[in-house]
Protein backbone atom coordinates (compact mmCIF):
# COMPACT_ATOMS: atom_id res chain seq x y z
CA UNK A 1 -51.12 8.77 10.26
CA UNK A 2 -52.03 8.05 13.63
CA UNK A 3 -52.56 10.80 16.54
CA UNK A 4 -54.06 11.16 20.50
CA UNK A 5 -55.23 13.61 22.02
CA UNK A 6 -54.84 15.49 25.75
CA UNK A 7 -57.41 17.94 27.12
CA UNK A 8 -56.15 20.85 25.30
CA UNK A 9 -54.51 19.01 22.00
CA UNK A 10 -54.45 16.88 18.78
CA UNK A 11 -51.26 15.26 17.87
CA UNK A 12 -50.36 13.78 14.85
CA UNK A 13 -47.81 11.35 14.05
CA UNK A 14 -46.89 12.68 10.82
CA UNK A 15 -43.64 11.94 9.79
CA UNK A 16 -40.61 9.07 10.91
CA UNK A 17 -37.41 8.85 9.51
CA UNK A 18 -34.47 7.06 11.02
CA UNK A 19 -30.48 6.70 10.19
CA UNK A 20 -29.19 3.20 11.73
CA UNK A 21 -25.89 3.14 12.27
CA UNK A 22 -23.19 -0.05 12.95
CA UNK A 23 -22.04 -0.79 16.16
CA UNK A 24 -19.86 1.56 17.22
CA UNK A 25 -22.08 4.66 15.87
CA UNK A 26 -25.12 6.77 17.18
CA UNK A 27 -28.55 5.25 16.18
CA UNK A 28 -30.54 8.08 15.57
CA UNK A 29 -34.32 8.71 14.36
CA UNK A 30 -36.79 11.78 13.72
CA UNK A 31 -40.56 12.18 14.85
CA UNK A 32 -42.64 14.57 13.29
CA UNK A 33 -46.17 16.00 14.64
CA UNK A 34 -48.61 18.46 13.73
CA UNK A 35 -50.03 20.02 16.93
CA UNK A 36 -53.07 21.89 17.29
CA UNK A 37 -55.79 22.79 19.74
CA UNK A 38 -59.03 20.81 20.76
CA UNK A 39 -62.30 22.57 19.88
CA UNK A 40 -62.82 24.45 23.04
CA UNK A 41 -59.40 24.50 24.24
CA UNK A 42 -58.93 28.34 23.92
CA UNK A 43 -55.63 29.88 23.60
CA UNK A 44 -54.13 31.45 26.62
CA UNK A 45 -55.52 35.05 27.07
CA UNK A 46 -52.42 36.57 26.48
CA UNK A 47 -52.17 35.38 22.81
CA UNK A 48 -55.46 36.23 22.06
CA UNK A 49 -55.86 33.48 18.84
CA UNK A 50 -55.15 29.86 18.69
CA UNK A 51 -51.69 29.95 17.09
CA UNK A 52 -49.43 27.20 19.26
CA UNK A 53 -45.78 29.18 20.29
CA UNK A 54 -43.70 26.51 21.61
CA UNK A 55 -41.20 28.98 23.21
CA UNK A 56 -43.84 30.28 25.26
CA UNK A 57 -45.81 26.87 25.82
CA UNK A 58 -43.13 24.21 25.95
CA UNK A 59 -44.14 23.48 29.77
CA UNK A 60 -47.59 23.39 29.40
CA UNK A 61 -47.44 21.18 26.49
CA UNK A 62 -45.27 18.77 28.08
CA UNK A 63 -47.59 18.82 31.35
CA UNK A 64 -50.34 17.94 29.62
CA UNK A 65 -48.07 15.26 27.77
CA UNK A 66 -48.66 16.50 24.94
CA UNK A 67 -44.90 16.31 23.43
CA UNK A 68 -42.12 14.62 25.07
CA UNK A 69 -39.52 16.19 27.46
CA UNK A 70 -36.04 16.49 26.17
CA UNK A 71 -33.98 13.56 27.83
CA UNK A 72 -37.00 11.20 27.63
CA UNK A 73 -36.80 7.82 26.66
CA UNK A 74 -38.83 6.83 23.51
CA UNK A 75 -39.94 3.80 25.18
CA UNK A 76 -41.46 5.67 28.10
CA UNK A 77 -43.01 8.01 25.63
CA UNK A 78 -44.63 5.65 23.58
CA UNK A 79 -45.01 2.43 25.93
CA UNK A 80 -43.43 0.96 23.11
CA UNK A 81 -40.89 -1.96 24.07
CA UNK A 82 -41.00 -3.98 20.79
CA UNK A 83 -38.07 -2.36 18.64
CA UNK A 84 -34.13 -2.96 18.38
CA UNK A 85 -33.09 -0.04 19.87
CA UNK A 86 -35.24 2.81 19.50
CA UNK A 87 -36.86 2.19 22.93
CA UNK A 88 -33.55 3.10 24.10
CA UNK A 89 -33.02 6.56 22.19
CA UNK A 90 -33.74 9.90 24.10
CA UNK A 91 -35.19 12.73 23.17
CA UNK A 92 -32.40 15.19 21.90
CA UNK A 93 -33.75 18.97 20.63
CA UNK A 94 -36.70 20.67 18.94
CA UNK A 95 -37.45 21.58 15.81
CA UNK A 96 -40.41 23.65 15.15
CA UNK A 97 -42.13 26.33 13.19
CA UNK A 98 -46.46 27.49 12.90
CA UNK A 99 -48.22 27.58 10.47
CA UNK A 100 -52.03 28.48 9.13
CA UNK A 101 -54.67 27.82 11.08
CA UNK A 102 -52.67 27.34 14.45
CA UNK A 103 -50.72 24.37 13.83
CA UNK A 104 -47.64 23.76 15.45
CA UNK A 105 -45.05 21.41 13.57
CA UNK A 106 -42.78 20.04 16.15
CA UNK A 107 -40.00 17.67 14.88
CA UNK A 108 -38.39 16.03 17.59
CA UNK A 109 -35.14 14.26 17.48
CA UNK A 110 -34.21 11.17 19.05
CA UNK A 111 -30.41 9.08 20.02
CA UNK A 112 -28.81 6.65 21.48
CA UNK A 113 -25.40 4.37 21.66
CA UNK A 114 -27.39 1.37 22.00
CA UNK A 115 -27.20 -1.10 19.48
CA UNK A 116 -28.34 -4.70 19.27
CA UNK A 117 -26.20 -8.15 18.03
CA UNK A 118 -27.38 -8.74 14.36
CA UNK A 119 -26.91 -11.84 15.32
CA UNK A 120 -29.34 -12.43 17.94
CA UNK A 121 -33.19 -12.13 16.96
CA UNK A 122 -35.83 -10.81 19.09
CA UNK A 123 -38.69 -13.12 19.88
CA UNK A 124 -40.99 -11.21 22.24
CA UNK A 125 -40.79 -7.69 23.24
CA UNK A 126 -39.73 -6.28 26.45
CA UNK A 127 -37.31 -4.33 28.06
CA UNK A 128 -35.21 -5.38 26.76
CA UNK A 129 -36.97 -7.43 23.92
CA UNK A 130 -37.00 -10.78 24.56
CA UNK A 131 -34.22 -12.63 22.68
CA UNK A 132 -31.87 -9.74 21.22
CA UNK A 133 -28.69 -9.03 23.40
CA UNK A 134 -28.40 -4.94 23.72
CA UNK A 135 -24.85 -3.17 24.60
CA UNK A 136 -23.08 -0.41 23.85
CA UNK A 137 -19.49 -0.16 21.75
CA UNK A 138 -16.34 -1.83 23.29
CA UNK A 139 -13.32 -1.87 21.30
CA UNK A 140 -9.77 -2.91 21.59
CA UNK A 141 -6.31 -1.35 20.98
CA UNK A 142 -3.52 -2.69 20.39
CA UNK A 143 0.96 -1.85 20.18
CA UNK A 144 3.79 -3.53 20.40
CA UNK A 145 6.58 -2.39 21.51
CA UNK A 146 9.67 -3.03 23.86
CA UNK A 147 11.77 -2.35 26.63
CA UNK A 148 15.16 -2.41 27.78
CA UNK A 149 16.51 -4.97 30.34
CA UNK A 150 19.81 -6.47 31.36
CA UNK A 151 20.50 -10.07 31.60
CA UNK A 152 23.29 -12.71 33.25
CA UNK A 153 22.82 -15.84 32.30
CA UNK A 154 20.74 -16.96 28.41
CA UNK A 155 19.03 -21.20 28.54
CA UNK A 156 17.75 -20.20 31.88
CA UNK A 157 15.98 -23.13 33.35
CA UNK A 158 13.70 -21.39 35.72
CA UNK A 159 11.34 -18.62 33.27
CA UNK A 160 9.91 -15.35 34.75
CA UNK A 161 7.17 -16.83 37.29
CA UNK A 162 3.68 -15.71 37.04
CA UNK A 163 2.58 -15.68 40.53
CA UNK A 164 5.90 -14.97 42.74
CA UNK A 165 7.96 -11.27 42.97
CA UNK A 166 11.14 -13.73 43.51
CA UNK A 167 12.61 -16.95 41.86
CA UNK A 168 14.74 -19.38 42.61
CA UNK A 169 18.08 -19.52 40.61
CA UNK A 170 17.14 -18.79 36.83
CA UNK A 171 19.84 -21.49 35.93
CA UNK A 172 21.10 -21.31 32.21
CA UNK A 173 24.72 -20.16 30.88
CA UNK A 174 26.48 -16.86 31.68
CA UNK A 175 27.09 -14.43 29.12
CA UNK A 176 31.10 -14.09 27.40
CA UNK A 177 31.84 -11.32 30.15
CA UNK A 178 28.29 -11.63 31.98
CA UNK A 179 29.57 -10.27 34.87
CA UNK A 180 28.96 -6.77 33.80
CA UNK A 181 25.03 -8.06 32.23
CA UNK A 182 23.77 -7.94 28.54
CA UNK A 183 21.99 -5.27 27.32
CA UNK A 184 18.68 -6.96 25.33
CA UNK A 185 14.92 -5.54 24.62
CA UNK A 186 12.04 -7.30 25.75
CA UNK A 187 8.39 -7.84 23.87
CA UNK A 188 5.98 -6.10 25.10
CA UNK A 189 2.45 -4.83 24.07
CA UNK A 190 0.09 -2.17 25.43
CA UNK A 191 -3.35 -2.67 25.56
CA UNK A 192 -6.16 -0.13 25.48
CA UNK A 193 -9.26 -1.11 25.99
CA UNK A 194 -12.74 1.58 25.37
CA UNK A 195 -16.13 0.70 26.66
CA UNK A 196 -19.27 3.39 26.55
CA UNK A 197 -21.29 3.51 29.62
CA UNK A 198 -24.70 4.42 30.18
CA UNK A 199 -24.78 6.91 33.13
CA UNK A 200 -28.34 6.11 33.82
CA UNK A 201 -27.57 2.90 33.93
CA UNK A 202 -24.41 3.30 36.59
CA UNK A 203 -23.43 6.50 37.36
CA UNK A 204 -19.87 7.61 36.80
CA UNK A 205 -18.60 8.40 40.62
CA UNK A 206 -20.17 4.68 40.81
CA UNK A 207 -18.28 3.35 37.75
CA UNK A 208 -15.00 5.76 39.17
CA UNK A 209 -15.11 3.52 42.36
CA UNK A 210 -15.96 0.31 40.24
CA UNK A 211 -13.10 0.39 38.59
CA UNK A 212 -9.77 2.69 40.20
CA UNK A 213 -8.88 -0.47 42.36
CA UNK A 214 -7.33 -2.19 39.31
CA UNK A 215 -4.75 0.75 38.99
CA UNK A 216 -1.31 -1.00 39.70
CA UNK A 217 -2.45 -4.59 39.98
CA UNK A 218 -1.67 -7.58 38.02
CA UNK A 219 -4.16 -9.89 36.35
CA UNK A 220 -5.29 -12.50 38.29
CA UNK A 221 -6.93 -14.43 35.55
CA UNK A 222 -6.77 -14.81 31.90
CA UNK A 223 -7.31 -11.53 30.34
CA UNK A 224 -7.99 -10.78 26.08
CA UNK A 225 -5.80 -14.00 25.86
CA UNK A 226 -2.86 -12.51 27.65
CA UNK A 227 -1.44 -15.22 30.35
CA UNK A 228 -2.14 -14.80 33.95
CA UNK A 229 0.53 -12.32 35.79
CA UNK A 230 1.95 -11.14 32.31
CA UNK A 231 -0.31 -7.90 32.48
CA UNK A 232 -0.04 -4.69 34.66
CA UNK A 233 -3.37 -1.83 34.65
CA UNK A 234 -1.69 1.31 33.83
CA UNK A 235 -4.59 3.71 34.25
CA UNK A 236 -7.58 4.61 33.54
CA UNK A 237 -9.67 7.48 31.81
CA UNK A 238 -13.14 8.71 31.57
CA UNK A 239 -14.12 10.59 28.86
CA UNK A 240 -17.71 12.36 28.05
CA UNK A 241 -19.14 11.55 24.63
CA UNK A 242 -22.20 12.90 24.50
CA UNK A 243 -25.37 13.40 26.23
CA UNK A 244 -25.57 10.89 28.86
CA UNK A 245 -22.92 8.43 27.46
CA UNK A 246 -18.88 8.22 28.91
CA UNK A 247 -16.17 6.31 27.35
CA UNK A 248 -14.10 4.37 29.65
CA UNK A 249 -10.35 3.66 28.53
CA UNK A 250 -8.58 1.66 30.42
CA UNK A 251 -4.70 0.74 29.79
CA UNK A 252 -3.21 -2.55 30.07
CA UNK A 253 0.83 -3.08 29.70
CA UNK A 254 2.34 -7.19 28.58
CA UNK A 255 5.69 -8.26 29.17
CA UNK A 256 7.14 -11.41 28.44
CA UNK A 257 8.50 -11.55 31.21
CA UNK A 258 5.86 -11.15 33.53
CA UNK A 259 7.69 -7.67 34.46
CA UNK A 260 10.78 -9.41 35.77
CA UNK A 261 14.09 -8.45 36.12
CA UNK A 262 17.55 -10.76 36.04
CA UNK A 263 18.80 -9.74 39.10
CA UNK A 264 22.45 -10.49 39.97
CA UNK A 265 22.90 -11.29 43.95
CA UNK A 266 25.89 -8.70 45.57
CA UNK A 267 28.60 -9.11 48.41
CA UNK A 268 28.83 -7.59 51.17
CA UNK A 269 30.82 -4.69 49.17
CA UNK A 270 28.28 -4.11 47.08
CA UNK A 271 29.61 -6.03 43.96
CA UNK A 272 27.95 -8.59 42.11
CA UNK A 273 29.05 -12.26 43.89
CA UNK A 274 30.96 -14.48 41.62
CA UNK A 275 31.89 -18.11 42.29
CA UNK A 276 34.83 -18.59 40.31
CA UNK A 277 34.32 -17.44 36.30
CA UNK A 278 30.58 -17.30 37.21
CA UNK A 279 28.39 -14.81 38.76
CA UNK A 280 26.96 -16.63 41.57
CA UNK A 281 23.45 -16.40 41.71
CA UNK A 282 21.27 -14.61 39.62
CA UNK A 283 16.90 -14.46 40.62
CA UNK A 284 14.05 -12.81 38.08
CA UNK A 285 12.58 -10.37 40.93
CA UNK A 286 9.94 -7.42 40.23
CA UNK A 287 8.22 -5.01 41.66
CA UNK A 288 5.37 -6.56 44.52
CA UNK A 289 1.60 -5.75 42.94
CA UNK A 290 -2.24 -7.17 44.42
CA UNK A 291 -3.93 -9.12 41.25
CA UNK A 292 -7.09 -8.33 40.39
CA UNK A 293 -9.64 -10.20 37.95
CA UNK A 294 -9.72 -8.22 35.36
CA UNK A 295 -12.55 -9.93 33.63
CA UNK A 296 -14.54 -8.40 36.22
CA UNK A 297 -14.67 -5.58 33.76
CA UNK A 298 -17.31 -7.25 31.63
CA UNK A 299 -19.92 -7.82 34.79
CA UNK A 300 -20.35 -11.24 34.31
CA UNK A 301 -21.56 -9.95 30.30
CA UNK A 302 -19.91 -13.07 28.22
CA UNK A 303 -21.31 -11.84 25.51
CA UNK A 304 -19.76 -8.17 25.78
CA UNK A 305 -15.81 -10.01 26.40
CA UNK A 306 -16.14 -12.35 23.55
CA UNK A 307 -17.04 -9.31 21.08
CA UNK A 308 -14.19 -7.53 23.01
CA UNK A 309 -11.79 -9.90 22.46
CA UNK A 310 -13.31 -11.03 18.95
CA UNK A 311 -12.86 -7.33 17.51
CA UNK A 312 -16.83 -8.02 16.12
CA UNK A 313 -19.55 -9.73 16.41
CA UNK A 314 -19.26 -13.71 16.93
């Protein structure tokens, strides 16, 4: 058992237990003390005896430091930085009751989202400990689906390009009656991405104007193994989970063909051009976006896009 005292109270350390979850759960943990007064303390005159009422003495108890305020960080409560996570954990609610002899037994409970890489080993301590990589849950969605498109010409020699809205002819051999298109579905998959922030660590209007510019672009880079140009940022959601934790889920659409259209060129009348038996010129074209890097997600974190992309971790 091991206790301290402030200039009005004893505190014991009398009880720990702890439930540590995997990575995508709440670590949580317990603290139990036995409270009572210093010889010479005195109760406040209005009680008139030394039994400890937290209801009425919360303040005063926490001014003299004698308990931790709710939302406090364990580590700052116990200037200890030496654990996996528990330095991370805030103080959540109060459980407490008196008994003989003016004890108070406060039990106070403690969370967090932060988790550490089992794979990593700390070697010092710190903040964080030296050696063990600390984040929060990512995880990755994924469903494939498709979409409808028409097409001219099938063997095309020129594919969908990544970085230009317009091609050159697509080449390849026009459909039996290809003047009027073909009707075919093409691959796609959405993507859904979830990462937990910290809004202590960035705050969510911050995190709101981190992250809205990718709304309507394309990627610019190599994204969760998708090819450059081949995805589009749907949207994006922030959810509250709990306490001082979000969820941010942001949704990514692939097509296999970079999101272009066969486009048949018209005449002056409006018709599709034909040369002959053939329609005349047919271009992939698609809607004009800005890229963006979407890896620029991760901040830089390699560690936080490999277990992204990994599904675990590595």
């Amino acid at each position: 058992m091991s206790y301290y005292e402030t200039a009005t109270y004893r505190v014991a350390l009398v009880g720990l237990e702890a439930v540590e979850s995997d990575w995508q759960g709440t670590n949580e943990f317990s603290t139990t003390y036995m409270i009572s007064r210093q010889p010479g303390g005195g109760p406040p005159a209005s009680l008139g005896d030394s039994v400890i009422y937290l209801a009425s003495m919360e303040q005063e108890l926490i001014d003299e430091i004698a308990i931790p305020k709710l939302g406090m960080l364990y580590g700052d409560w116990t200037n200890y930085y030496e654990t996996r996570w528990s330095q991370y954990a805030r103080a959540r609610s109060y459980d407490w009751t008196t008994g003989e002899n003016g004890y108070c037994k406060l039990t106070v409970r403690w969370s967090t989202m932060w988790t550490s890489d089992p794979t990593t080993q700390m070697t010092g301590p710190g903040d964080p400990p030296t050696g063990l990589y600390m984040c929060l849950p990512v995880s990755v969605e994924y469903h494939a689906s498709s979409r409808a498109a028409n097409i001219w010409r099938n063997g095309w020699t020129v594919p969908p390009p990544v970085a230009a809205d317009v091609s050159l002819d697509v080449g390849g051999t026009l459909f039996s009656g290809g003047k009027e298109g073909l009707a075919v579905q093409v691959p796609q998959v959405r993507l859904r991405l979830r990462l937990v922030q910290d809004s202590f660590v960035t705050g969510m209007s911050a995190q709101y104007a981190l992250l809205t510019p990718y709304v309507n672009t394309r990627n610019s880079d190599v994204f969760m193994d998708f090819p450059i140009g081949s995805l589009v940022c749907e949207g994006i959601n922030m959810l509250h989970l709990q306490g001082e934790f979000y969820e941010i889920v942001v949704d990514y659409l692939y097509d296999a063909n970079n999101h272009h259209e066969q486009v048949a060129t018209l005449d002056p009348t409006g018709s599709v051009k034909v040369t002959g038996s053939d329609v005349s010129e047919v271009l992939w074209k698609r809607i004009t976006m800005d890229t963006t890097a979407f890896n620029d997600i991760f901040l830089a974190d390699a560690d936080l896009k490999a277990i992204a992309e990994k599904g675990y971790w590595i």
